[in-house]
N, C-alpha and C. Protein backbone atom coordinates (compact mmCIF):
# COMPACT_ATOMS: atom_id res chain seq x y z
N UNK A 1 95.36 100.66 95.75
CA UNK A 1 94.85 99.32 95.88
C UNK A 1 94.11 99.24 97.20
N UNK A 2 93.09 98.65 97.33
CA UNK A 2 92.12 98.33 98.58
C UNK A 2 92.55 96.93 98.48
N UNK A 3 92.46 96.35 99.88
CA UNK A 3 92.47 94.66 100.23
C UNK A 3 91.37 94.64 100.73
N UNK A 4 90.11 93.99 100.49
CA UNK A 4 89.04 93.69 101.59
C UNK A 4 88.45 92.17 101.99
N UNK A 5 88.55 92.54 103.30
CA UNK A 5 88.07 91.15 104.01
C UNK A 5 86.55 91.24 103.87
N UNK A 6 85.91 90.15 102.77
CA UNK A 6 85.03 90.05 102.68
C UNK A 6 84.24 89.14 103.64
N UNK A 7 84.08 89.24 105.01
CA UNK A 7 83.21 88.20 105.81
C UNK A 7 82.07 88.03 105.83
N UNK A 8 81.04 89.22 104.64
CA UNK A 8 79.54 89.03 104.96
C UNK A 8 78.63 88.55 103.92
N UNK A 9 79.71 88.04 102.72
CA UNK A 9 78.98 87.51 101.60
C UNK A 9 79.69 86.56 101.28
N UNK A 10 79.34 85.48 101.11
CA UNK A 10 78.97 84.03 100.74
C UNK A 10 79.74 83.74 99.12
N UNK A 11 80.76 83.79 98.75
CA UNK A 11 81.08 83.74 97.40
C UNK A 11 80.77 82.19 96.83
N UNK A 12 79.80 81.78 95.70
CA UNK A 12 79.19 80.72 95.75
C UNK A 12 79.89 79.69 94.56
N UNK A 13 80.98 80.19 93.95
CA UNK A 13 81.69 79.84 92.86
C UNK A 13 83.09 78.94 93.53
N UNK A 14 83.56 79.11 94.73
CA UNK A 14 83.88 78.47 95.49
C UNK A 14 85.78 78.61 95.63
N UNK A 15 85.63 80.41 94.73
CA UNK A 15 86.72 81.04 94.57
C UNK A 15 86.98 81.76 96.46
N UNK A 16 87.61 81.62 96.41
CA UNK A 16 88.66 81.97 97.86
C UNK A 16 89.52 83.19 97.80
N UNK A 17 89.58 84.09 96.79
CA UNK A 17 90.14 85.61 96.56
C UNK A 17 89.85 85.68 95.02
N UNK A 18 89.80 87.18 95.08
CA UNK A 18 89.71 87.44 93.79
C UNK A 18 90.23 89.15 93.73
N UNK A 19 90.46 89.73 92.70
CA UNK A 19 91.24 91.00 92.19
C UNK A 19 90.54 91.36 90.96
N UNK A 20 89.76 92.69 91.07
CA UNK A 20 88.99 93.33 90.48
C UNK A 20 90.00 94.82 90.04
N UNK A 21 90.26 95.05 88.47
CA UNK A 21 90.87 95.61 88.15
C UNK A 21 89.81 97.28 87.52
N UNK A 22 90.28 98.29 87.73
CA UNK A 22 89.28 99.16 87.40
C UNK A 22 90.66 100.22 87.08
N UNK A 23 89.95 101.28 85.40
CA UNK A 23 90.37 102.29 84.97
C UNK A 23 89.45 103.13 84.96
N UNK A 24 90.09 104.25 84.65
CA UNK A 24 89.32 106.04 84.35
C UNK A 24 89.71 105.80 82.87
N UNK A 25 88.01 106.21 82.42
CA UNK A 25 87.59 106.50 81.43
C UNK A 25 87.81 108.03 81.39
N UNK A 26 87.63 108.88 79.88
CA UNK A 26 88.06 110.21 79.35
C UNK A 26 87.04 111.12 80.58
N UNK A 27 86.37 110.55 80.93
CA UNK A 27 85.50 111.47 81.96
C UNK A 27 85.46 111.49 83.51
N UNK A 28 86.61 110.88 83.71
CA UNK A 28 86.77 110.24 84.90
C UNK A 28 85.79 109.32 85.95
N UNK A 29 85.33 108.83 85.40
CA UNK A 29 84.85 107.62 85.93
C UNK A 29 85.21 106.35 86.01
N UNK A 30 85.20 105.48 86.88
CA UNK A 30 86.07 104.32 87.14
C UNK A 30 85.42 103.55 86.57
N UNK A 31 86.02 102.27 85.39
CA UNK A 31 85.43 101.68 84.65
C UNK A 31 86.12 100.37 84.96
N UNK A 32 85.26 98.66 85.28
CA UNK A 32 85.37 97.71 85.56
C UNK A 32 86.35 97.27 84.54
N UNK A 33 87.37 96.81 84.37
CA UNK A 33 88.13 96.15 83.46
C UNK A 33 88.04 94.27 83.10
N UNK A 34 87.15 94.30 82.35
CA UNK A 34 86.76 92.95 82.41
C UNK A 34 87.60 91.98 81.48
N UNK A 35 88.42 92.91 80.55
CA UNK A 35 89.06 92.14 79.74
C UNK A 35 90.90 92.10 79.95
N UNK A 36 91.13 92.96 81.30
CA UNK A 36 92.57 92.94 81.53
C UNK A 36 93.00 93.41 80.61
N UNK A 37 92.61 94.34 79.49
CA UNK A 37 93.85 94.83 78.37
C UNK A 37 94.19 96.49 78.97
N UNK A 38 93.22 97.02 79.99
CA UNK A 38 93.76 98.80 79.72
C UNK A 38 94.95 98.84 81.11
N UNK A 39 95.40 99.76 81.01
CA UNK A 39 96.26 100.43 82.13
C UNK A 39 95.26 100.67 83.38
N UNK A 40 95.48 100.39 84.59
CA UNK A 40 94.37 99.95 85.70
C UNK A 40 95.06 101.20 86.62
N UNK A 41 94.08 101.52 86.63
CA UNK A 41 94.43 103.60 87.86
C UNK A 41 93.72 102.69 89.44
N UNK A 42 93.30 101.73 89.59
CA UNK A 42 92.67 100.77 90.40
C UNK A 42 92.97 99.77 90.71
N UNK A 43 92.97 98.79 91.73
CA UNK A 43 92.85 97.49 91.64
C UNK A 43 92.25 97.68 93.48
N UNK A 44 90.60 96.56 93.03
CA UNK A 44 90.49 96.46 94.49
C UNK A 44 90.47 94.10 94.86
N UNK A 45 91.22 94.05 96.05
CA UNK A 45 91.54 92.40 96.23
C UNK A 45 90.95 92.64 97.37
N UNK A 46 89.75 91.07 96.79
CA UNK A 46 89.25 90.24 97.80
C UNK A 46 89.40 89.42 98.25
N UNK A 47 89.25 88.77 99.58
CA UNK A 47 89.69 87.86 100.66
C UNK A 47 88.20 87.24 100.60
N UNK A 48 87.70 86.15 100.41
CA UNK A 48 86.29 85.70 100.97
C UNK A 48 86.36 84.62 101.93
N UNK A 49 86.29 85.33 103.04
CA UNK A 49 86.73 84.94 104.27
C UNK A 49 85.76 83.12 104.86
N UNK A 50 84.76 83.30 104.25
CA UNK A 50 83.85 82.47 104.52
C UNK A 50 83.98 81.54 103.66
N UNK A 51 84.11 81.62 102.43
CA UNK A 51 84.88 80.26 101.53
C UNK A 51 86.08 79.73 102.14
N UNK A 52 86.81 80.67 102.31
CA UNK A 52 88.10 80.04 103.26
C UNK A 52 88.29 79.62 104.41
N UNK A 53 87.23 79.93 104.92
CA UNK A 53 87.00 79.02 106.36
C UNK A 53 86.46 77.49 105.81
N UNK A 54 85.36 77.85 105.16
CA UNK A 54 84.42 76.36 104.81
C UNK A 54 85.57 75.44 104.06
N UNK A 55 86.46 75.75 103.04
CA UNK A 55 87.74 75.23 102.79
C UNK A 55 88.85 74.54 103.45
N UNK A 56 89.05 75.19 104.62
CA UNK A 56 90.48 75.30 105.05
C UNK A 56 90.43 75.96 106.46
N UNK A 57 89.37 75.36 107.45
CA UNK A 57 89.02 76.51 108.29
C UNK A 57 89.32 77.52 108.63
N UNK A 58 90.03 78.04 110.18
CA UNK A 58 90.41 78.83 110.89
C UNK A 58 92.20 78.84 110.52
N UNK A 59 92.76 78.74 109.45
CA UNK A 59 94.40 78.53 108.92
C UNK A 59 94.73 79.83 108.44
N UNK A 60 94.99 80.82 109.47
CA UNK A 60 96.03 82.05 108.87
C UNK A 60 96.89 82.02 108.04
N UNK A 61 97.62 81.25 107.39
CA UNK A 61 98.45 81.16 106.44
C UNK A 61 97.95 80.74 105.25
N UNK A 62 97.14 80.22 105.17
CA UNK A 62 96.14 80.13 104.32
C UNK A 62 95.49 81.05 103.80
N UNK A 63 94.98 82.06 104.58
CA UNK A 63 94.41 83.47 104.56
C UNK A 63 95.99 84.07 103.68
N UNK A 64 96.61 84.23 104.49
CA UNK A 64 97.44 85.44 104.24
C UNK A 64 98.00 85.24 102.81
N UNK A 65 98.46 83.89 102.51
CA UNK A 65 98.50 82.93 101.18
C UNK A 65 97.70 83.35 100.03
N UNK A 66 96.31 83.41 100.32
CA UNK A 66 95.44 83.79 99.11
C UNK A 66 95.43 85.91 98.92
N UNK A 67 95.51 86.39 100.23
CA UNK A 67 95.60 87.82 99.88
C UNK A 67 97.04 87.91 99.03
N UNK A 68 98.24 87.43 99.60
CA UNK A 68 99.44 87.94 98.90
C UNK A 68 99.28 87.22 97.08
N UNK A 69 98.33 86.32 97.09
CA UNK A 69 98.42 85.79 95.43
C UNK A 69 97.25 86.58 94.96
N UNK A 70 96.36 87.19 95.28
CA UNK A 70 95.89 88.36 94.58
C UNK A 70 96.23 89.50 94.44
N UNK A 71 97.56 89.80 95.51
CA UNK A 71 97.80 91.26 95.71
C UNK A 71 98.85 91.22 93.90
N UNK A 72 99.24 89.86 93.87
CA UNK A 72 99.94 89.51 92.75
C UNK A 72 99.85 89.92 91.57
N UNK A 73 98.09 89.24 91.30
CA UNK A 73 97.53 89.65 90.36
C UNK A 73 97.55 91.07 90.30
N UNK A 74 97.31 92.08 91.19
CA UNK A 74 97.42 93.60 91.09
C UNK A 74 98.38 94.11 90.57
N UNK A 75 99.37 93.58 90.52
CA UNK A 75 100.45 93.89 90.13
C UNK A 75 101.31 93.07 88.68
N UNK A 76 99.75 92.73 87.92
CA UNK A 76 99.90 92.42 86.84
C UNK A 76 100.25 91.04 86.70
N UNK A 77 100.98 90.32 87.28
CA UNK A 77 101.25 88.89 87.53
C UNK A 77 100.28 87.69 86.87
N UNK A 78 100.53 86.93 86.49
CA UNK A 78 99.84 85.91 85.95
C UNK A 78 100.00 84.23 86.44
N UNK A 79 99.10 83.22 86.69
CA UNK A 79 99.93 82.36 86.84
C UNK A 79 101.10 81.50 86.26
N UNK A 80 101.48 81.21 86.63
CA UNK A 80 102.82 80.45 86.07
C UNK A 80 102.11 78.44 85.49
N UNK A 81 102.63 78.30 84.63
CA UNK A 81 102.54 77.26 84.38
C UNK A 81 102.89 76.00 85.17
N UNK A 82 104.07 75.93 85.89
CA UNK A 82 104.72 75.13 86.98
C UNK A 82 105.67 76.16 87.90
N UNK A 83 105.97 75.39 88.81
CA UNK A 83 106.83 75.91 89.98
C UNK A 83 106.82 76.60 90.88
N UNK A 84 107.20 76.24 91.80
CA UNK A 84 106.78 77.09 93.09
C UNK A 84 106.54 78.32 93.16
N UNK A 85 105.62 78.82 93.47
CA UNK A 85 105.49 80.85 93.43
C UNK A 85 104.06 81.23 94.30
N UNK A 86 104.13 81.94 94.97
CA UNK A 86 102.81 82.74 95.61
C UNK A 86 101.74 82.29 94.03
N UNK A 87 102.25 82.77 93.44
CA UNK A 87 101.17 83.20 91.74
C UNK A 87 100.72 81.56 90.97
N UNK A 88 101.05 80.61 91.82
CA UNK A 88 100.73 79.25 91.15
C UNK A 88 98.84 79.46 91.68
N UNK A 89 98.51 78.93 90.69
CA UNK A 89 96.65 78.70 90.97
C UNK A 89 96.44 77.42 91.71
N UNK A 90 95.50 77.47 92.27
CA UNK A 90 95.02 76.36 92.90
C UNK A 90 95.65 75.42 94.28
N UNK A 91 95.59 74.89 94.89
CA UNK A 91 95.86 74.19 96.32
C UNK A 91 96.26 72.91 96.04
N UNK A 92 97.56 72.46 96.51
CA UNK A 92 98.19 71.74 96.10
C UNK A 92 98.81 70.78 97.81
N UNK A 93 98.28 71.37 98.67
CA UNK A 93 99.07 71.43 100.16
C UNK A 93 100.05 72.08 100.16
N UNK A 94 100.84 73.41 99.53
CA UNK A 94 101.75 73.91 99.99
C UNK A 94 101.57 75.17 99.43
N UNK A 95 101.28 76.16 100.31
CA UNK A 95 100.89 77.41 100.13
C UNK A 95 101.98 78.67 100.44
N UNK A 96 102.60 79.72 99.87
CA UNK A 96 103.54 79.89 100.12
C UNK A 96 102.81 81.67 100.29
N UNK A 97 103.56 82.18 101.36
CA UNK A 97 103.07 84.14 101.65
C UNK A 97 103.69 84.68 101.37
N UNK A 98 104.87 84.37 101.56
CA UNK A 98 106.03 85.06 100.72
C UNK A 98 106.66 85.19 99.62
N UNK A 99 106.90 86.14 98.01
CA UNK A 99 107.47 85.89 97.05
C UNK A 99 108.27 84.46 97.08
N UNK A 100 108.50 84.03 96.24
CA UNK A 100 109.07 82.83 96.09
C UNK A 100 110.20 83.32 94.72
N UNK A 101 111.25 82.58 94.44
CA UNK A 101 112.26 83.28 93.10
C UNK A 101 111.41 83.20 92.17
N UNK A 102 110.77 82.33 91.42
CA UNK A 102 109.99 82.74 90.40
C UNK A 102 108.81 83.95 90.39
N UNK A 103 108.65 83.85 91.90
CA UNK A 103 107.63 85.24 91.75
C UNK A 103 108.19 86.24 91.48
N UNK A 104 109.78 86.37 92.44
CA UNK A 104 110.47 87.55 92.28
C UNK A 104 111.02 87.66 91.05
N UNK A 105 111.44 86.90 90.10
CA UNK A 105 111.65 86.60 88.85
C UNK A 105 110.32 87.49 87.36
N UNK A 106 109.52 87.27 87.96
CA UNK A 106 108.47 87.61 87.40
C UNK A 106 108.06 88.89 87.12
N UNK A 107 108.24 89.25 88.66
CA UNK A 107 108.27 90.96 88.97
C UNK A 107 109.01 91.84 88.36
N UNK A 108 110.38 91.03 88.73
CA UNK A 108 111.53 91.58 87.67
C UNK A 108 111.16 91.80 86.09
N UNK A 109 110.81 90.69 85.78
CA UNK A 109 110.46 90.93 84.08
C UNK A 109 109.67 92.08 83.64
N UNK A 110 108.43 91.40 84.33
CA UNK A 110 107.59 92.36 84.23
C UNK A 110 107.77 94.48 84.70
N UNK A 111 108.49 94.69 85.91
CA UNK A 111 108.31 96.17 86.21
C UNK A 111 109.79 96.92 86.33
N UNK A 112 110.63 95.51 86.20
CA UNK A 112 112.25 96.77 85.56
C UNK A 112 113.11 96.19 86.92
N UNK A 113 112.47 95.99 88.25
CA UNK A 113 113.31 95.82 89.40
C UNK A 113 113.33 94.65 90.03
């Protein structure tokens, strides 16, 4: 997995992180996974540092908030319908960096531990 702090491009959709999933094809080449169905040998998460300033200015927890809910998504995660969790979508005033039980709940389901 790569994390990158994107500070030099302008994301204009007004998304604040995002997680780009990529597999190897039979020839080994890394292939964009646009539909989330294959097994991902990849995942690279973006930070767009400049939406999140224009958002929410200069708020480190804020930052660190949106990397740990994409690092989420890397790890297969989805949002949750209600309740507190790193993996809830959208800004609500309460942003959380740390797993929360339903996140850890989730994890569990999902990878055995």
């Amino acid at each position: 997995m790569s994390v990158i702090c994107n500070t030099t491009s302008y994301n204009t959709d007004g998304v604040v992180g995002r997680m780009y999933p990529y597999y190897y094809d039979t020839f080994g080449n890394a292939k964009y996974d646009s539909t989330y169905v294959n097994i991902w040998d990849v995942t690279d998460v973006y930070g767009y540092e400049l939406v999140m300033e224009e958002e929410f200015g200069d708020n480190n927890y804020f930052h660190q908030s949106t990397y740990a809910h994409e690092v989420g998504h890397a790890l297969s995660l989805n949002h949750p319908a209600s309740g507190s969790a790193i993996m809830r979508q959208g800004w609500d005033g309460v942003q959380y960096t740390v797993p929360q039980t339903l996140d850890k709940t989730n994890l569990k389901t999902k990878w055995g531990y």
